[in-house]
PDB file of N, CA and C in Angstrom:
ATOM      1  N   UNK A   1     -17.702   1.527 -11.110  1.00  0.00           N
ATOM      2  CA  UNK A   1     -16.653   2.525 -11.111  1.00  0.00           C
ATOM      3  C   UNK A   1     -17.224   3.938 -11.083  1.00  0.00           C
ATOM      4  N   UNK A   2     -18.375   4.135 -11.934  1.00  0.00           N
ATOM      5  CA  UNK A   2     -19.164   5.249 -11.579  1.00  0.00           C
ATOM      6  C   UNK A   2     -19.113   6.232 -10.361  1.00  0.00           C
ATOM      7  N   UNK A   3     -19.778   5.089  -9.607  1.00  0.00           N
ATOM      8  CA  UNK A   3     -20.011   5.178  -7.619  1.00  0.00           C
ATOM      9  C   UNK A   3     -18.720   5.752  -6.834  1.00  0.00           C
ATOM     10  N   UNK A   4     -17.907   4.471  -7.404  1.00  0.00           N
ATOM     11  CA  UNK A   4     -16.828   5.038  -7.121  1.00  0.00           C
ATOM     12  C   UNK A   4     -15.366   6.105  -7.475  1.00  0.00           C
ATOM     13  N   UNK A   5     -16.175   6.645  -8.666  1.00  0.00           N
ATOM     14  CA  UNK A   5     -15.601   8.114  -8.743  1.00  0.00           C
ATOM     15  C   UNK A   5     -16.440   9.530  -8.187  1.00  0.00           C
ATOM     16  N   UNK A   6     -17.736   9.254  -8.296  1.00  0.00           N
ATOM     17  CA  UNK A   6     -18.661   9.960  -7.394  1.00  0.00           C
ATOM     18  C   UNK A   6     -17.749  10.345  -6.240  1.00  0.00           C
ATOM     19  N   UNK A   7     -17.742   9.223  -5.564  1.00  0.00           N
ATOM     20  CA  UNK A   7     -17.592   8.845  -4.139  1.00  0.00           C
ATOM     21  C   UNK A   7     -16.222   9.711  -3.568  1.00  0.00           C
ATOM     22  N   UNK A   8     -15.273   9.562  -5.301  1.00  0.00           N
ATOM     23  CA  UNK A   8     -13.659  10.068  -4.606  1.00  0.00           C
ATOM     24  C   UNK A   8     -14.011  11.522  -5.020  1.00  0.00           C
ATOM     25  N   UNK A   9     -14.952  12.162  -5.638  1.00  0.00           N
ATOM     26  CA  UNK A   9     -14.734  13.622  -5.987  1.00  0.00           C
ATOM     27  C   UNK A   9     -15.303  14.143  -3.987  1.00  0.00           C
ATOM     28  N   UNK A  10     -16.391  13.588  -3.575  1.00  0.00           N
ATOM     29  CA  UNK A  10     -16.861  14.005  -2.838  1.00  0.00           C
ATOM     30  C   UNK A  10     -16.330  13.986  -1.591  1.00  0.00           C
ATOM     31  N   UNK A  11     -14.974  12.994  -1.399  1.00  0.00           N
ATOM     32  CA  UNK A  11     -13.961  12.571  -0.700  1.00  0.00           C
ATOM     33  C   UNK A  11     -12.848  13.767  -1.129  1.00  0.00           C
ATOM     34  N   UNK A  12     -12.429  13.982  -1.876  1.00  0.00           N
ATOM     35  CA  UNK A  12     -11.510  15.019  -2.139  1.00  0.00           C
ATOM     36  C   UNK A  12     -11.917  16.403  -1.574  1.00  0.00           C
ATOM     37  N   UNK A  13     -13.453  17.078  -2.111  1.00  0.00           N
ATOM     38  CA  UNK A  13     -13.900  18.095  -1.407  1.00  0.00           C
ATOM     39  C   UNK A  13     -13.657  18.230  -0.249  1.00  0.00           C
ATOM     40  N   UNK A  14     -14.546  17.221   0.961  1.00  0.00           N
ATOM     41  CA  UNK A  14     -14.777  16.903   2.218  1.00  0.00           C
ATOM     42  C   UNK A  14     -13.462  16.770   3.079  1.00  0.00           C
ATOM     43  N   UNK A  15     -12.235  15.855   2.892  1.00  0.00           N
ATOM     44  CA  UNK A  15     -11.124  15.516   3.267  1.00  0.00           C
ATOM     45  C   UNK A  15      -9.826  16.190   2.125  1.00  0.00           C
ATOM     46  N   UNK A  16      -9.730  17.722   1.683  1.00  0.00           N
ATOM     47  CA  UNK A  16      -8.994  17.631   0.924  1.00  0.00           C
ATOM     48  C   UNK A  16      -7.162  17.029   0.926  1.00  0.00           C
ATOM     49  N   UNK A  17      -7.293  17.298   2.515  1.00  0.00           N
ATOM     50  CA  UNK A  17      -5.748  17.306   2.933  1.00  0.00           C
ATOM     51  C   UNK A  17      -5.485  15.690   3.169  1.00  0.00           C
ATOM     52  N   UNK A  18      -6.624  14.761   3.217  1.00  0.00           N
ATOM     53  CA  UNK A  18      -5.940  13.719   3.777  1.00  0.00           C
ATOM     54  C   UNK A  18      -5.266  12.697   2.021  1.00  0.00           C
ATOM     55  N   UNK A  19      -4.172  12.339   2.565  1.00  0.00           N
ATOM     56  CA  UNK A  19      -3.041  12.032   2.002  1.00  0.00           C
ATOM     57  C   UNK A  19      -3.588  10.688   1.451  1.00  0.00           C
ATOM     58  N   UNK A  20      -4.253   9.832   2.239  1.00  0.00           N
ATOM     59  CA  UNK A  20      -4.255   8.170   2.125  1.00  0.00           C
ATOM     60  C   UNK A  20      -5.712   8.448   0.704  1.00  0.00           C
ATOM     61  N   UNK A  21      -6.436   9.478   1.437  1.00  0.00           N
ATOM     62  CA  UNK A  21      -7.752   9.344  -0.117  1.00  0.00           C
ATOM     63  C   UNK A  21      -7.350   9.486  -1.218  1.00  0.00           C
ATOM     64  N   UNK A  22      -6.010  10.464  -1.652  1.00  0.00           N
ATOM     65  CA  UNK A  22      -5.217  10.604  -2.776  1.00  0.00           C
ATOM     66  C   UNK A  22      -4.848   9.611  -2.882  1.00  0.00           C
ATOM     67  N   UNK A  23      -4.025   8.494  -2.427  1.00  0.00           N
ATOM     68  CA  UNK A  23      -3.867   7.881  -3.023  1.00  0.00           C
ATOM     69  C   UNK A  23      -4.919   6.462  -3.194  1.00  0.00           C
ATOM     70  N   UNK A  24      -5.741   6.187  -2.394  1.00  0.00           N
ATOM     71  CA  UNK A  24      -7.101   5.400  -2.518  1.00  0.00           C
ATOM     72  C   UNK A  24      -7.643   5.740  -3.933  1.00  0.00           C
ATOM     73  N   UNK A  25      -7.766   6.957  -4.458  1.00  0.00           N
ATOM     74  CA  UNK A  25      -8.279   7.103  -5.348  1.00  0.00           C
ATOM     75  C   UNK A  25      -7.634   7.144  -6.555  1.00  0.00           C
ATOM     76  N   UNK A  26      -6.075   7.564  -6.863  1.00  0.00           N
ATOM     77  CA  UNK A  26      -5.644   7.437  -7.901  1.00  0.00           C
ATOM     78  C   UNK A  26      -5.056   6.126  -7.989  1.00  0.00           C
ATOM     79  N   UNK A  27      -5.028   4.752  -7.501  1.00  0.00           N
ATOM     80  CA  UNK A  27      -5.127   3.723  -7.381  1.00  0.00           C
ATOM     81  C   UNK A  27      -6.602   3.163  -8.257  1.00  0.00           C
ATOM     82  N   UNK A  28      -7.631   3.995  -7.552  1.00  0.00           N
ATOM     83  CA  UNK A  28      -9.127   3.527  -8.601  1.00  0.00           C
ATOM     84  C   UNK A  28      -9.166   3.652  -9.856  1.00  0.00           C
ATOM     85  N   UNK A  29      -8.283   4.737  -9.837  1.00  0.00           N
ATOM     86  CA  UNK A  29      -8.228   5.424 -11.385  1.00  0.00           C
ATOM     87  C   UNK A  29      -7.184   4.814 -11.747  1.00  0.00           C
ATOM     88  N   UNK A  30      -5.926   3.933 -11.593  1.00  0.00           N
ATOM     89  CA  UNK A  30      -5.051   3.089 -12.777  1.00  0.00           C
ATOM     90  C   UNK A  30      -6.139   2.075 -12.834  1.00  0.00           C
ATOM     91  N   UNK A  31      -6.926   1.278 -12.024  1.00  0.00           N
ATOM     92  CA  UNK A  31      -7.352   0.413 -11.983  1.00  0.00           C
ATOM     93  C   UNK A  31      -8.276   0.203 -13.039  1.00  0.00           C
ATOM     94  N   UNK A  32      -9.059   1.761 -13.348  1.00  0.00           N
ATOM     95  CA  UNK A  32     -10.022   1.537 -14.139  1.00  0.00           C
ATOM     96  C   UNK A  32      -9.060   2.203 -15.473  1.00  0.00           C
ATOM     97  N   UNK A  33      -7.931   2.451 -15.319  1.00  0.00           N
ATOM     98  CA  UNK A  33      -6.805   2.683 -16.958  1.00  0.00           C
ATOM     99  C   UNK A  33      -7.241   4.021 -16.995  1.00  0.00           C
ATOM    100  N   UNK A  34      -7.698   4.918 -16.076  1.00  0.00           N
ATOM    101  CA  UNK A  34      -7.855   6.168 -16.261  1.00  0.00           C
ATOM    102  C   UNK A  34      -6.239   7.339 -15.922  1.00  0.00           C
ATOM    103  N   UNK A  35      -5.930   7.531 -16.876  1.00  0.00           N
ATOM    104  CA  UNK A  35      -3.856   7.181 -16.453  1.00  0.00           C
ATOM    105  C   UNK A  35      -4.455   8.668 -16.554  1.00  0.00           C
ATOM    106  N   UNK A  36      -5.003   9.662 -17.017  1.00  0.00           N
ATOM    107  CA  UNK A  36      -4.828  11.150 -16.548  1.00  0.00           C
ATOM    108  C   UNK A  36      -5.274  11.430 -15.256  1.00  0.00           C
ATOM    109  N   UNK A  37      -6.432  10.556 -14.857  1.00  0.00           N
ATOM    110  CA  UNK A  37      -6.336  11.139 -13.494  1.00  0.00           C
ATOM    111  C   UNK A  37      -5.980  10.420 -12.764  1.00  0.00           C
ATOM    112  N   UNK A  38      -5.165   9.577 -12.716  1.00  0.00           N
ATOM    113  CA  UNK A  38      -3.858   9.066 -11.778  1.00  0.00           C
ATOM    114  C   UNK A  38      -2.915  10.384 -12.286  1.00  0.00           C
ATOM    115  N   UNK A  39      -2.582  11.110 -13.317  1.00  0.00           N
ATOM    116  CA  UNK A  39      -1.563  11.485 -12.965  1.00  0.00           C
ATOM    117  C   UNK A  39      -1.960  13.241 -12.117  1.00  0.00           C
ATOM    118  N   UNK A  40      -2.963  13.270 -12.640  1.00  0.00           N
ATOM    119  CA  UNK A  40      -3.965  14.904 -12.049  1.00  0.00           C
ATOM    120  C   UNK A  40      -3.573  14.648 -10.645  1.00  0.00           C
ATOM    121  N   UNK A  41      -3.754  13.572  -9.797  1.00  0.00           N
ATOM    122  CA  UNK A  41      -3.946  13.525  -8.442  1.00  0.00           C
ATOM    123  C   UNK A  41      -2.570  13.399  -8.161  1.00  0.00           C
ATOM    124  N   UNK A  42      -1.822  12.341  -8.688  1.00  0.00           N
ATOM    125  CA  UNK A  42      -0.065  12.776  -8.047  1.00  0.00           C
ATOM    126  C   UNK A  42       0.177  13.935  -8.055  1.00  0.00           C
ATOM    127  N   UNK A  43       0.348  14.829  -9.093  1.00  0.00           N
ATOM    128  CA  UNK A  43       1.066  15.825  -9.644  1.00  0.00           C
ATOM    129  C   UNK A  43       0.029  17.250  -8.637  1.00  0.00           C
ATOM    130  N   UNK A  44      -0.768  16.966  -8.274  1.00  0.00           N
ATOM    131  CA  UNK A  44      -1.468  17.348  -6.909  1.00  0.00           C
ATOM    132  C   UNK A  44      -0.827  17.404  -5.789  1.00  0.00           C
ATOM    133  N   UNK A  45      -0.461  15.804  -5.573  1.00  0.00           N
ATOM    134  CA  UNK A  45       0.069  15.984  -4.433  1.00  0.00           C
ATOM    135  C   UNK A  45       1.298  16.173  -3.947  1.00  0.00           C
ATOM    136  N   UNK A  46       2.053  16.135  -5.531  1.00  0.00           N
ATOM    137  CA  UNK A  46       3.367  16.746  -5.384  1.00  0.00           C
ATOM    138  C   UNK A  46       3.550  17.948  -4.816  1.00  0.00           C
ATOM    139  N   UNK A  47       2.019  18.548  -5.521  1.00  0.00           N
ATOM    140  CA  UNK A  47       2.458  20.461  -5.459  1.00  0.00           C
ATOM    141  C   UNK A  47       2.041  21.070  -3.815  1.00  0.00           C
ATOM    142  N   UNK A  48       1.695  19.889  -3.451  1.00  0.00           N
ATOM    143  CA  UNK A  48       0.824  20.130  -2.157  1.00  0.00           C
ATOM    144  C   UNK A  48       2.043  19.765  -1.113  1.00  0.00           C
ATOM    145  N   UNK A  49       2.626  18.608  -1.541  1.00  0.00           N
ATOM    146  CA  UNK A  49       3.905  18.335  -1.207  1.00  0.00           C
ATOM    147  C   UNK A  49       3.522  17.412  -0.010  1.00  0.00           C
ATOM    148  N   UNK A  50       2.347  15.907  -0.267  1.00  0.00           N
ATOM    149  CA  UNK A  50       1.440  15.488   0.130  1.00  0.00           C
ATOM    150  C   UNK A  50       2.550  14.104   0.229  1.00  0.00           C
ATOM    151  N   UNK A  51       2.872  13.429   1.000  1.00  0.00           N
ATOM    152  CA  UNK A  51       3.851  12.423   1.146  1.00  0.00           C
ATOM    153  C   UNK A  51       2.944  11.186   1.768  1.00  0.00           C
ATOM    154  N   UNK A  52       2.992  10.396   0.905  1.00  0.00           N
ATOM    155  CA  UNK A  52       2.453   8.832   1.367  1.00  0.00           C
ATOM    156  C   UNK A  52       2.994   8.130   2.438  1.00  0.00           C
ATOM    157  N   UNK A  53       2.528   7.839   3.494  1.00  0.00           N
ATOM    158  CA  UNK A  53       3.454   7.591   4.828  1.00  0.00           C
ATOM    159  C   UNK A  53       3.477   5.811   4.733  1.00  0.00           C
ATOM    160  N   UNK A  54       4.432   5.605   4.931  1.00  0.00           N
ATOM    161  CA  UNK A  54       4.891   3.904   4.574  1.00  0.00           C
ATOM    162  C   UNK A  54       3.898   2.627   5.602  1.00  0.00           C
ATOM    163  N   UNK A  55       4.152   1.860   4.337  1.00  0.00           N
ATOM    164  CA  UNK A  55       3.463   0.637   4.731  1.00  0.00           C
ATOM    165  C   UNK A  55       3.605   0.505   6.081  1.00  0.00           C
ATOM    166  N   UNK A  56       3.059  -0.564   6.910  1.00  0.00           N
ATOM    167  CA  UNK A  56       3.177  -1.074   8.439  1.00  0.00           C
ATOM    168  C   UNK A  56       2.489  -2.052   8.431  1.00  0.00           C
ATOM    169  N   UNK A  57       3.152  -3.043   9.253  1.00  0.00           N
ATOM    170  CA  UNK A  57       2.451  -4.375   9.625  1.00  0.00           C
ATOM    171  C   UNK A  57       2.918  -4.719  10.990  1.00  0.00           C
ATOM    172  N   UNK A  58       1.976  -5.198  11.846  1.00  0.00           N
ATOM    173  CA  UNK A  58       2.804  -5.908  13.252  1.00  0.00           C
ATOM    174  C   UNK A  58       1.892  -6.823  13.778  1.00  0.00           C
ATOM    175  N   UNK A  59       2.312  -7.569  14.418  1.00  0.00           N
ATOM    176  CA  UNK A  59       1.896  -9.292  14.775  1.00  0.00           C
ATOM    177  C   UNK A  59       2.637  -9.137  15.745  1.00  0.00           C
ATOM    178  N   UNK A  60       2.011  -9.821  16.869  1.00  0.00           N
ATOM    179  CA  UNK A  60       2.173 -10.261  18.116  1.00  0.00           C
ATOM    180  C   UNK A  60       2.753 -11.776  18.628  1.00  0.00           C
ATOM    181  N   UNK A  61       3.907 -12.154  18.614  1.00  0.00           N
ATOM    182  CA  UNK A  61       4.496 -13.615  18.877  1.00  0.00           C
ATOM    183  C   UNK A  61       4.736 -13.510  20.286  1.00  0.00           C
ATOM    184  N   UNK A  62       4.417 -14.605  21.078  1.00  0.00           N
ATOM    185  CA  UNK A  62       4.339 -14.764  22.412  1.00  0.00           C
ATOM    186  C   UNK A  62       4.469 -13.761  23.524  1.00  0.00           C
ATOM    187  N   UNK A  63       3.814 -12.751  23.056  1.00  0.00           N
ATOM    188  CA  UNK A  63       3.743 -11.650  24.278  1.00  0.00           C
ATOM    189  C   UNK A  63       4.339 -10.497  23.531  1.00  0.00           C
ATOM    190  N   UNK A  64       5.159 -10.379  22.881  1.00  0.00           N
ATOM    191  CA  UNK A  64       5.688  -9.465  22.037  1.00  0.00           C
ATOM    192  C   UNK A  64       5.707  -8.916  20.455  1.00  0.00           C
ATOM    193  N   UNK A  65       5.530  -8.005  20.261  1.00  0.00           N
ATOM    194  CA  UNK A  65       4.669  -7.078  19.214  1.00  0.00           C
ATOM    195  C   UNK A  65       6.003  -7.036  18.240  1.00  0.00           C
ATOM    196  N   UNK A  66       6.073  -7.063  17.231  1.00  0.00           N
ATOM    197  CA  UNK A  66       6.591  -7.037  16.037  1.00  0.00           C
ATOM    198  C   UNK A  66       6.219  -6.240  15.014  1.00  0.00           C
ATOM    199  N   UNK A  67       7.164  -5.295  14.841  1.00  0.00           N
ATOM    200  CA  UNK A  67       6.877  -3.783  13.968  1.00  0.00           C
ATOM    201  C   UNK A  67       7.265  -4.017  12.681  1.00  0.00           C
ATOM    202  N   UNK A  68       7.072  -3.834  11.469  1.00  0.00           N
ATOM    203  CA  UNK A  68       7.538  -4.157  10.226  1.00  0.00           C
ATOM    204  C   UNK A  68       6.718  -3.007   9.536  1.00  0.00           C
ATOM    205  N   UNK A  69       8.254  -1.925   8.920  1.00  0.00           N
ATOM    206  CA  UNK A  69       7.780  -0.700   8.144  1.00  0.00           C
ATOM    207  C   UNK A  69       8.382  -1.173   7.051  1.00  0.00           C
ATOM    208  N   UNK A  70       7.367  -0.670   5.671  1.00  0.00           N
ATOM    209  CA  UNK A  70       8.424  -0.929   4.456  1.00  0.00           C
ATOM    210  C   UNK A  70       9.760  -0.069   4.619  1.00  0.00           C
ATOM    211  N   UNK A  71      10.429  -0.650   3.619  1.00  0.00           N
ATOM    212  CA  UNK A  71      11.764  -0.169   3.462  1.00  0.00           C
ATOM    213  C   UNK A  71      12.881  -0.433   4.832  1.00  0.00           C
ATOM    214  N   UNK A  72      12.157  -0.758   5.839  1.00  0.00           N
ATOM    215  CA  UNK A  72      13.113  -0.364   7.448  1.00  0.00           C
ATOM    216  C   UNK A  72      13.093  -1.876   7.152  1.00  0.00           C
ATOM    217  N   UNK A  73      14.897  -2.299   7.385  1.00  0.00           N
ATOM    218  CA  UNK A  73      15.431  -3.630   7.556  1.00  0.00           C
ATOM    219  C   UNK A  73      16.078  -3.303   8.938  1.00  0.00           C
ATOM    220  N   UNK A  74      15.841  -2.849   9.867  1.00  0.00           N
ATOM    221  CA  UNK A  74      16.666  -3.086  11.156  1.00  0.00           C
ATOM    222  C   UNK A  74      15.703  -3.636  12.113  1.00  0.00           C
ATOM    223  N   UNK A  75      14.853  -4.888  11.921  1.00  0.00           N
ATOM    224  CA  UNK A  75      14.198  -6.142  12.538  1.00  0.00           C
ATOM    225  C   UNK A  75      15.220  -6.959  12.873  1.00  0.00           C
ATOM    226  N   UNK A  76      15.871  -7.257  14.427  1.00  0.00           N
ATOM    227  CA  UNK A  76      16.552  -7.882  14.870  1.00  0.00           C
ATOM    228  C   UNK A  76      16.280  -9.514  14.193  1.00  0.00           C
ATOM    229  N   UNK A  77      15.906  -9.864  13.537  1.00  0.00           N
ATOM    230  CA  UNK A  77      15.648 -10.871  13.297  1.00  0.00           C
ATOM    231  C   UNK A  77      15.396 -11.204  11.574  1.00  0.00           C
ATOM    232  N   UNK A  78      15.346  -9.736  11.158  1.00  0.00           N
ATOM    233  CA  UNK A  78      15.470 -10.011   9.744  1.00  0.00           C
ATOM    234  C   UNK A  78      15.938 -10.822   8.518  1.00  0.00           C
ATOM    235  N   UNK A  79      16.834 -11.690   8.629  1.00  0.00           N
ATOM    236  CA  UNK A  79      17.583 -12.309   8.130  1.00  0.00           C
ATOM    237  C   UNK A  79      16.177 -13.824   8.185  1.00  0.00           C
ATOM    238  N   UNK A  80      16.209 -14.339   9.150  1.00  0.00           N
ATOM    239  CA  UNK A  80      15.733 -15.357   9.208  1.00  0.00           C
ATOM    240  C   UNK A  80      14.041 -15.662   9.255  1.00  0.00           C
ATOM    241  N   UNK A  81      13.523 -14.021   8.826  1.00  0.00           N
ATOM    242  CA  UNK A  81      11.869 -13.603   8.200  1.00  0.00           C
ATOM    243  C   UNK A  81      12.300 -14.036   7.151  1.00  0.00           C
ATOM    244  N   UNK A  82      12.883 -12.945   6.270  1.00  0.00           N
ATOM    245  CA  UNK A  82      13.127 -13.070   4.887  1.00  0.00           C
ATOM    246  C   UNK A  82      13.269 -14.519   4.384  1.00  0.00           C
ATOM    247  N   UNK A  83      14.501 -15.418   5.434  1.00  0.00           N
ATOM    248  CA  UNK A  83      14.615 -17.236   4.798  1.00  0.00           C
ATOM    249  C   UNK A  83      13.395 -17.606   4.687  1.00  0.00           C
ATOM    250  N   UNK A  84      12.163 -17.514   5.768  1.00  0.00           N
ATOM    251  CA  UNK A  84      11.643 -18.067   6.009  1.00  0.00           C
ATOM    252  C   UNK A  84      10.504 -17.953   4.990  1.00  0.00           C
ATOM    253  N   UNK A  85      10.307 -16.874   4.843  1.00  0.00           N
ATOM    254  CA  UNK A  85       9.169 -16.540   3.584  1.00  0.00           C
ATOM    255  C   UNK A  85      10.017 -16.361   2.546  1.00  0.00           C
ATOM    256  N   UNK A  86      10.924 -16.249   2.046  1.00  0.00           N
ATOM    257  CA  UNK A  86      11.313 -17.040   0.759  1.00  0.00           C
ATOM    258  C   UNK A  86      11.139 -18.333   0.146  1.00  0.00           C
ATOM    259  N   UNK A  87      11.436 -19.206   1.755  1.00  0.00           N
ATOM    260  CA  UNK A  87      11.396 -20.882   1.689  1.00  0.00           C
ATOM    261  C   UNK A  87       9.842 -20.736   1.327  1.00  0.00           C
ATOM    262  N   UNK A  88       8.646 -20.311   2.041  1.00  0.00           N
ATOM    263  CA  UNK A  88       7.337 -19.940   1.562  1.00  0.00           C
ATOM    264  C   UNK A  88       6.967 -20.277   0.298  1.00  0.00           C
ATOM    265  N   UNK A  89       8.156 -18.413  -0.562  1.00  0.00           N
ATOM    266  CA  UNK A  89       7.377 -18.432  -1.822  1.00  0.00           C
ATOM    267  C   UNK A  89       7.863 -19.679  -2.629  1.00  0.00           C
ATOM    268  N   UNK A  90       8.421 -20.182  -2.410  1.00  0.00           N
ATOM    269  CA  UNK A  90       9.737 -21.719  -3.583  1.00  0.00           C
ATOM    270  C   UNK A  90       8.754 -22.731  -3.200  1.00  0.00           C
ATOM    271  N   UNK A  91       7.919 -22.669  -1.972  1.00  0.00           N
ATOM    272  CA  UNK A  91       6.879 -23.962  -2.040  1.00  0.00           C
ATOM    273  C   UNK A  91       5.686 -23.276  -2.640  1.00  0.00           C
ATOM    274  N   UNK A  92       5.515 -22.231  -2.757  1.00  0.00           N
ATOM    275  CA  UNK A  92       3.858 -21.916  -3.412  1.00  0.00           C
ATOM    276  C   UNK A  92       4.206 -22.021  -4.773  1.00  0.00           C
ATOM    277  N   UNK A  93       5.662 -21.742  -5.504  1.00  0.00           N
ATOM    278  CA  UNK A  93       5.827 -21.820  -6.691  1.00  0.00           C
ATOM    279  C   UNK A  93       5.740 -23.383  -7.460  1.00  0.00           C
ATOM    280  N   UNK A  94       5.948 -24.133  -6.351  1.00  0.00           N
ATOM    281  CA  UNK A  94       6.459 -25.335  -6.689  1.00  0.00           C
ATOM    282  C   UNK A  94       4.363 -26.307  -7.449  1.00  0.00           C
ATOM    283  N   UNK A  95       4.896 -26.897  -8.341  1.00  0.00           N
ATOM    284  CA  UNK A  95       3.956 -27.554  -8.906  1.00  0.00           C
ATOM    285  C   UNK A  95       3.162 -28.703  -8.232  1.00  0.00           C
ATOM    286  N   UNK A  96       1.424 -28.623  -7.906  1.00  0.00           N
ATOM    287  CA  UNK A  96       0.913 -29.429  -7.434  1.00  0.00           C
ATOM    288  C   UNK A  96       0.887 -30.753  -7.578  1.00  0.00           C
ATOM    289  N   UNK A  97       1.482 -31.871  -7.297  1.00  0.00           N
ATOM    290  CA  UNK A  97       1.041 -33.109  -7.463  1.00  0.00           C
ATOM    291  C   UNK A  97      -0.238 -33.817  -6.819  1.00  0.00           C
ATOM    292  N   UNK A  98      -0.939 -34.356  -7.512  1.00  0.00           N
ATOM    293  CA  UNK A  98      -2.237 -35.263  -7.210  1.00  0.00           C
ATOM    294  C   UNK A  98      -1.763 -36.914  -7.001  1.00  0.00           C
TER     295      UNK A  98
END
């Protein structure tokens, strides 16, 4: 954890404006229970007015690309992702038999 607070001061200098190292790093810092400087670096980027730009995922099914932003439910097909990885999590929950 050392290294890697080294690493985020010298990242903050170098890249001050980029958005994703703020939060890369105050992520390191709950991780290691360092809760003041998780909150030093939000309250940073509040004042900076530094906005975390949303998740993204996309996969490619038979020729066609599939966009998935957090929070955005207007996936023509949404309804029957969600069944489908629900049905998912109810079998990963479900108890191993030998």
């Amino acid at each position: 954890m050392d290294l890697g607070h080294s690493v985020a001061n010298h990242l903050l200098q170098a890249e001050s404006d980029d958005t994703g190292n703020h939060v890369l790093i105050s992520n390191m810092y709950a991780a290691d229970a360092k809760w003041e400087g998780v909150m030093e670096l939000r309250n940073l980027m509040k004042k900076r007015e530094m906005k975390k730009p949303a998740g993204c995922s996309w996969l490619e099914v038979d020729g066609q690309r599939n966009v998935f932003v957090s929070g955005d439910c207007s996936h023509p097909r949404r309804d029957s992702i969600f069944d489908l990885v629900n049905a998912l999590y109810l079998q990963m929950k479900e108890p191993v038999v030998f």
